[in-house]
Protein backbone atom coordinates (compact mmCIF):
# COMPACT_ATOMS: atom_id res chain seq x y z
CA UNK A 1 2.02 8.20 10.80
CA UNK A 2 3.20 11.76 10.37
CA UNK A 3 6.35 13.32 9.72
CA UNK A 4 8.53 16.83 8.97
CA UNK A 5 7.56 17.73 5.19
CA UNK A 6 10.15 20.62 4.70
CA UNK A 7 12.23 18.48 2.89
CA UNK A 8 13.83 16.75 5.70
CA UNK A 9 11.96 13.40 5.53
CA UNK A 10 14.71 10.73 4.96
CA UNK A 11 13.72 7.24 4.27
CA UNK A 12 16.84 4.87 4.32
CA UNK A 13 16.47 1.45 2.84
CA UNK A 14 18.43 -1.08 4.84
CA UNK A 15 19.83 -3.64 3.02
CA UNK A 16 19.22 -7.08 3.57
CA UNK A 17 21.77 -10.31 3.29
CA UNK A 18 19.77 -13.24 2.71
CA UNK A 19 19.05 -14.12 6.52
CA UNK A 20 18.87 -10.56 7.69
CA UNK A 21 15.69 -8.29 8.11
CA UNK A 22 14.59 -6.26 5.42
CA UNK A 23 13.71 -3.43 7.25
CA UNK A 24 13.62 0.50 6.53
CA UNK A 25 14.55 3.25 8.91
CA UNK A 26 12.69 6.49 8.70
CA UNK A 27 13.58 9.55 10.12
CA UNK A 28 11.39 11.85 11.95
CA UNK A 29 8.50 9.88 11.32
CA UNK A 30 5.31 9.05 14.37
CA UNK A 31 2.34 7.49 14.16
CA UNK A 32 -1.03 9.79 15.26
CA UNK A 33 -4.80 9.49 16.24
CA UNK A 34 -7.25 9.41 13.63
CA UNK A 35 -7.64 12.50 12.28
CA UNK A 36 -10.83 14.74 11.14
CA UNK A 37 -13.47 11.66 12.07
CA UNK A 38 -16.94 12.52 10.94
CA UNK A 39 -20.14 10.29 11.33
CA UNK A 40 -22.09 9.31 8.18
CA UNK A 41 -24.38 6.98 9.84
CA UNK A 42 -25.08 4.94 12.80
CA UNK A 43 -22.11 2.96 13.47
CA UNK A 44 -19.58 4.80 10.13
CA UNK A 45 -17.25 7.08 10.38
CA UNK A 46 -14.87 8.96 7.76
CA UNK A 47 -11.65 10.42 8.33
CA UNK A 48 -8.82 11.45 6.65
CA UNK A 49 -6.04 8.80 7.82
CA UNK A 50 -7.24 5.82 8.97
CA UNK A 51 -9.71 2.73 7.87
CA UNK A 52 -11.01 -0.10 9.58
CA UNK A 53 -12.84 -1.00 13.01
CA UNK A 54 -12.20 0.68 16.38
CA UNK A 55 -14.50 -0.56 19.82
CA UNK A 56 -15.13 1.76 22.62
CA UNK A 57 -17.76 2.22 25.84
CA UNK A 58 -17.93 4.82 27.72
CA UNK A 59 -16.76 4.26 31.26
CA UNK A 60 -15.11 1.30 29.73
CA UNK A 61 -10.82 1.29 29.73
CA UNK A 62 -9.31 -1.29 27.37
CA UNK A 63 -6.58 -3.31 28.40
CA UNK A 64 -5.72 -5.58 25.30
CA UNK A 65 -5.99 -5.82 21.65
CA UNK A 66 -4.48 -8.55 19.03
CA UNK A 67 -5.36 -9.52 15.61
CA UNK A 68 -3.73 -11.28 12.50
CA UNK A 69 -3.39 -10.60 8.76
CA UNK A 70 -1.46 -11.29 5.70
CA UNK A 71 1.18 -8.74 4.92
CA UNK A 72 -0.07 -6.85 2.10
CA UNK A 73 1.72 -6.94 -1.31
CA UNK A 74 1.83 -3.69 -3.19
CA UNK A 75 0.13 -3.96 -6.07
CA UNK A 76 2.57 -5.04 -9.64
CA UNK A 77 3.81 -1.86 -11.08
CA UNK A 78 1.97 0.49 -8.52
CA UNK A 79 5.51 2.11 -7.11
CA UNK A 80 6.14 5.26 -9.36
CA UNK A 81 9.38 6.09 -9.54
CA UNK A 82 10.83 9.18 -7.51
CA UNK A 83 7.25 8.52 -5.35
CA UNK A 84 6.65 8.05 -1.84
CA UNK A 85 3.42 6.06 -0.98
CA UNK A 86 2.81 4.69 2.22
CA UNK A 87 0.09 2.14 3.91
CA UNK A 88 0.44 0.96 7.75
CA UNK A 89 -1.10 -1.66 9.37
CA UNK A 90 -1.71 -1.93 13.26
CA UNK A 91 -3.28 -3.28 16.27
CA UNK A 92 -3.86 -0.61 18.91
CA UNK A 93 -5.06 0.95 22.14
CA UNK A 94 -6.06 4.45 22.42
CA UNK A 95 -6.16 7.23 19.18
CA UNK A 96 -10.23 6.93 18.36
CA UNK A 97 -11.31 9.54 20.71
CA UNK A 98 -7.83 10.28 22.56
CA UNK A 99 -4.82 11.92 22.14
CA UNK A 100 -2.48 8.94 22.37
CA UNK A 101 -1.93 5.60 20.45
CA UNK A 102 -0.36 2.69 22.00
CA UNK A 103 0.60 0.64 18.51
CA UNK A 104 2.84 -2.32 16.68
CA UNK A 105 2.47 -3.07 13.23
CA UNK A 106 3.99 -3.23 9.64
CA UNK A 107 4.15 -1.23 6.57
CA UNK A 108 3.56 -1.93 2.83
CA UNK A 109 6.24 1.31 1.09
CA UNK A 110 6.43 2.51 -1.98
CA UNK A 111 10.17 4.61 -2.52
CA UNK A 112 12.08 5.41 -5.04
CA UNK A 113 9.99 2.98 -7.23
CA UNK A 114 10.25 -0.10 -5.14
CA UNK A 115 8.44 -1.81 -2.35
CA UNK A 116 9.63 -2.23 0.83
CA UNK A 117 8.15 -3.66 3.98
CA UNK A 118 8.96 -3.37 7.55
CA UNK A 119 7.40 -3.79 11.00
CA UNK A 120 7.77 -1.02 13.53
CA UNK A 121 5.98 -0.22 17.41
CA UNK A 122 5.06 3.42 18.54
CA UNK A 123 3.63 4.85 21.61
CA UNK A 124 2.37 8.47 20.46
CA UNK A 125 3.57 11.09 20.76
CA UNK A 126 6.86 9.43 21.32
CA UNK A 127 8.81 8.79 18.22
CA UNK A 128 8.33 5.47 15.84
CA UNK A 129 10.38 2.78 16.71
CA UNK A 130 11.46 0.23 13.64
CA UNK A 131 12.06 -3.58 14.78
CA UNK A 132 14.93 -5.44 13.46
CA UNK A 133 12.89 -8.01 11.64
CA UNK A 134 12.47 -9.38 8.13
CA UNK A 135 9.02 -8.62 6.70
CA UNK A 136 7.78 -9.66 2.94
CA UNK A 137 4.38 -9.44 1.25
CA UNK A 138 2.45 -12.42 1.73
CA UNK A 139 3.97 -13.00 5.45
CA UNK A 140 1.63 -14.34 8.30
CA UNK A 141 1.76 -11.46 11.00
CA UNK A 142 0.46 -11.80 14.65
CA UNK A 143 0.18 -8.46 16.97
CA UNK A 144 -0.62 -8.05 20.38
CA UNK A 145 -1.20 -5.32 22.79
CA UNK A 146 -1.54 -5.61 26.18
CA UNK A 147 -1.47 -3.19 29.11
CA UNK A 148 0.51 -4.14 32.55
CA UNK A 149 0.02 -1.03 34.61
CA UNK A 150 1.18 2.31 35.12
CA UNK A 151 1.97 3.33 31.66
CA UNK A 152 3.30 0.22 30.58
CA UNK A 153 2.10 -2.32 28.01
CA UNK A 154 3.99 -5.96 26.68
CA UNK A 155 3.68 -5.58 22.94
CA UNK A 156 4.57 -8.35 20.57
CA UNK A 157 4.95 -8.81 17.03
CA UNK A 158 5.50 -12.68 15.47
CA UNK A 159 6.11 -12.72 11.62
CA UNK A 160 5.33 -16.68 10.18
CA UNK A 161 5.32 -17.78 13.68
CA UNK A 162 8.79 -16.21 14.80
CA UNK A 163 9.12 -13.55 17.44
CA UNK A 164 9.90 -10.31 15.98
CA UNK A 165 9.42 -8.20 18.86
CA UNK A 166 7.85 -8.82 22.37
CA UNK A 167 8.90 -6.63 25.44
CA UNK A 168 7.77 -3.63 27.69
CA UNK A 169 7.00 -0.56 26.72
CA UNK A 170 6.60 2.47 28.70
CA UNK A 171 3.85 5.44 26.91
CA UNK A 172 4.77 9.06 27.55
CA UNK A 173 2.15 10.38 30.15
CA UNK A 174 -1.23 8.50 31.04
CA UNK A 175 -3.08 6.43 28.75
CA UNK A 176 -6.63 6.85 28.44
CA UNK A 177 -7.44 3.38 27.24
CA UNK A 178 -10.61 4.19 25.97
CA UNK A 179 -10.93 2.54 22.72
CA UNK A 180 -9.26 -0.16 20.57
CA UNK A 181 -8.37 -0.89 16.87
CA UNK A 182 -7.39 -2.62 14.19
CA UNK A 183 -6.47 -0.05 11.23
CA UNK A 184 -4.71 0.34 7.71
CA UNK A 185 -3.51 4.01 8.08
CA UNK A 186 -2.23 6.68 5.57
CA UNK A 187 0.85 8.41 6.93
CA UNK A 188 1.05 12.30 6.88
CA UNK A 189 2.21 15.40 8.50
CA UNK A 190 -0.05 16.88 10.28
CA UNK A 191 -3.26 17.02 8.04
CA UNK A 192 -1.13 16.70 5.05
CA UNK A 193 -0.97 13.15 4.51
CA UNK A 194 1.49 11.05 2.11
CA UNK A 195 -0.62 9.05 -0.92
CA UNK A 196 -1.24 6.20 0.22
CA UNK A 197 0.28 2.97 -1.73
CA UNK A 198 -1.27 0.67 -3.34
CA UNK A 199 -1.29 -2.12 -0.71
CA UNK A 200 -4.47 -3.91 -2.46
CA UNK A 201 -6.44 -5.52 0.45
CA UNK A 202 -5.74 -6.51 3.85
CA UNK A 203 -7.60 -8.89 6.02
CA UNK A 204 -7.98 -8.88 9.70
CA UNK A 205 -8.46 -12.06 11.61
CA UNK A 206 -8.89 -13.50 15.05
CA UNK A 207 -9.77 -10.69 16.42
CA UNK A 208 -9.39 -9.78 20.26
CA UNK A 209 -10.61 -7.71 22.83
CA UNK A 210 -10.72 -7.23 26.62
CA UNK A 211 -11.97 -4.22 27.97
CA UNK A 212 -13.20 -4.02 31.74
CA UNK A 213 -13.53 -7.46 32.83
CA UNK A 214 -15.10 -8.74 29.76
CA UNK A 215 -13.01 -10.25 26.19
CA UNK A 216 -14.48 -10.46 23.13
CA UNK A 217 -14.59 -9.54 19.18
CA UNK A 218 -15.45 -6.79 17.48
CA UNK A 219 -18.89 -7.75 17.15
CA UNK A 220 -19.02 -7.98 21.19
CA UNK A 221 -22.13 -6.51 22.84
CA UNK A 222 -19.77 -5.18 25.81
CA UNK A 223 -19.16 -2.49 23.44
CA UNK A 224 -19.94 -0.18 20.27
CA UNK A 225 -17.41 -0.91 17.21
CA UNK A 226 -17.52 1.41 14.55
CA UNK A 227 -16.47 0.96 11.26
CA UNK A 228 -13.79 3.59 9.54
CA UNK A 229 -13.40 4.58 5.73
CA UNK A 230 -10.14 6.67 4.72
CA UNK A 231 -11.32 9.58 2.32
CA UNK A 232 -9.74 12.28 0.74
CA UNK A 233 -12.44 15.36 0.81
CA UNK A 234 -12.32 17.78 -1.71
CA UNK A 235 -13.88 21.08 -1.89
CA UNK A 236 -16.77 19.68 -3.85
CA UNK A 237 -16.10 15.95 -3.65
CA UNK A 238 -15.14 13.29 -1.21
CA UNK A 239 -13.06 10.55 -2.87
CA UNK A 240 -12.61 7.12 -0.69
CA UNK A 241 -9.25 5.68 -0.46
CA UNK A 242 -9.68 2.61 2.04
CA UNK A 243 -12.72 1.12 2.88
CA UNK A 244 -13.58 -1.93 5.35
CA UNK A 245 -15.94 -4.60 4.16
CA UNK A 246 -18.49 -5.95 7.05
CA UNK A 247 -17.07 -8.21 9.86
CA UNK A 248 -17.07 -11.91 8.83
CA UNK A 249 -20.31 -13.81 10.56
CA UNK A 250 -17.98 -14.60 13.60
CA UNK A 251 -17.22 -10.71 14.42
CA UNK A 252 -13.65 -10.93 14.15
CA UNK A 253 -12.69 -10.06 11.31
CA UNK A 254 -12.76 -8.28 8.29
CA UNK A 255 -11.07 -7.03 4.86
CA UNK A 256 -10.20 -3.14 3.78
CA UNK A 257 -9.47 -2.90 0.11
CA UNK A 258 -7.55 -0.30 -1.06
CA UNK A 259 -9.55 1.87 -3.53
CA UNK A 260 -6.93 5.06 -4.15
CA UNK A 261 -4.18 7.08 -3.07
């Protein structure tokens, strides 16, 4: 996620009665491919905004994507005052080797010295859409992507089993559809990115995957998965900020700790 720096990003804290979302509204503010990938090995990449697992196959165009997790808390104490940390989570098509993203998902905020959490749908580059739901730490979350045709997908959001979101969305020109993921991202501008708050760990689940006429997990041989650690790279030193463990034994699913901002 990405946003104006010149001192024009507003981040407005909606309050919440007791059976109202808790939601926050930013302004200006857009989700974006990974950014700056490099390979370390067979099967890992680095980059400088996102961590997790993406699938893709050459020849192969993706068509649907859904996972769970557990919202992430942030971490006792970890919300500086006067700071603004950020940590997204999201299912998605497109953004690994394409110019789009096709997204829904949730964040874990630090502002002003307080956590906030919200859940929110983009279709880059068009601008990030915030749902009118209530999201806490510690919530069951269910996402789902799926394409229709055109440049159209149904995308759905269910927070402790209750429809948050779940409608058609139109993307701004014509998908690629040629990978999919399930990501904790840091939010920036550009290749400045925001520090990225202390969301602890999240953990992926159920996994799902069609692309072509096959479904599977992550772990599917229909395609390559990679996985994706978040670093910060110095002149001299590359410091990791979110790293995914391996996929669980049934290949779909997996946990990225948060290691720094």
């Amino acid at each position: 996620m990405k946003s104006r720096l010149v001192g024009v990003f507003v981040v407005a804290c909606l309050a919440a009665m007791l059976s109202g979302p808790a939601a926050v509204a930013t302004s200006s503010v857009t989700a974006q491919p990974i950014s700056n990938a490099q390979r370390v090995a067979h099967g890992e990449v680095s980059t400088l905004n996102w961590s997790g697992y993406a699938v893709y196959k050459d020849g192969t165009t993706f068509s649907h994507v859904s996972a769970d997790w557990i919202q992430p808390t942030i971490a006792p104490g970890a919300c500086a005052k006067e700071k603004l940390q950020l940590a997204a989570f999201f299912v998605g098509i497109d953004g690994y080797n394409s110019n789009s993203v096709e997204q829904i998902g949730t964040d874990s905020d630090c502002f002003n010295g307080n956590p906030i959490y919200y859940a929110w749908y983009e279709m880059y580059p068009a601008p990030v859409t915030v749902l009118n739901c209530a999201v806490q730490g510690g919530d069951s979350i269910h996402a789902d992507v799926q394409y229709n045709s055109g440049s159209t997908f149904t995308l759905t959001l269910t927070v402790n089993g209750n429809s948050c979101f779940s409608g058609p969305v139109t993307a701004p020109g014509t998908p690629a559809r040629s990978s999919a993921e399930f990501v904790a991202e840091a939010p920036g501008t550009g290749n400045h990115f925001w520090p990225l708050a202390n969301f602890q760990h999240v953990t992926f689940s159920n996994a799902s995957i069609t692309g072509g006429r096959r479904s599977g997990d992550i772990d599917s041989r229909s395609w390559s998965h990679d996985s994706i650690t978040m670093v910060d790279r110095g002149r001299n030193t590359t410091t990791i900020k979110a790293q995914p463990g391996d996929l669980n034994t049934a290949g779909d699913g997996f946990t990225i700790d948060w290691v720094s901002s």
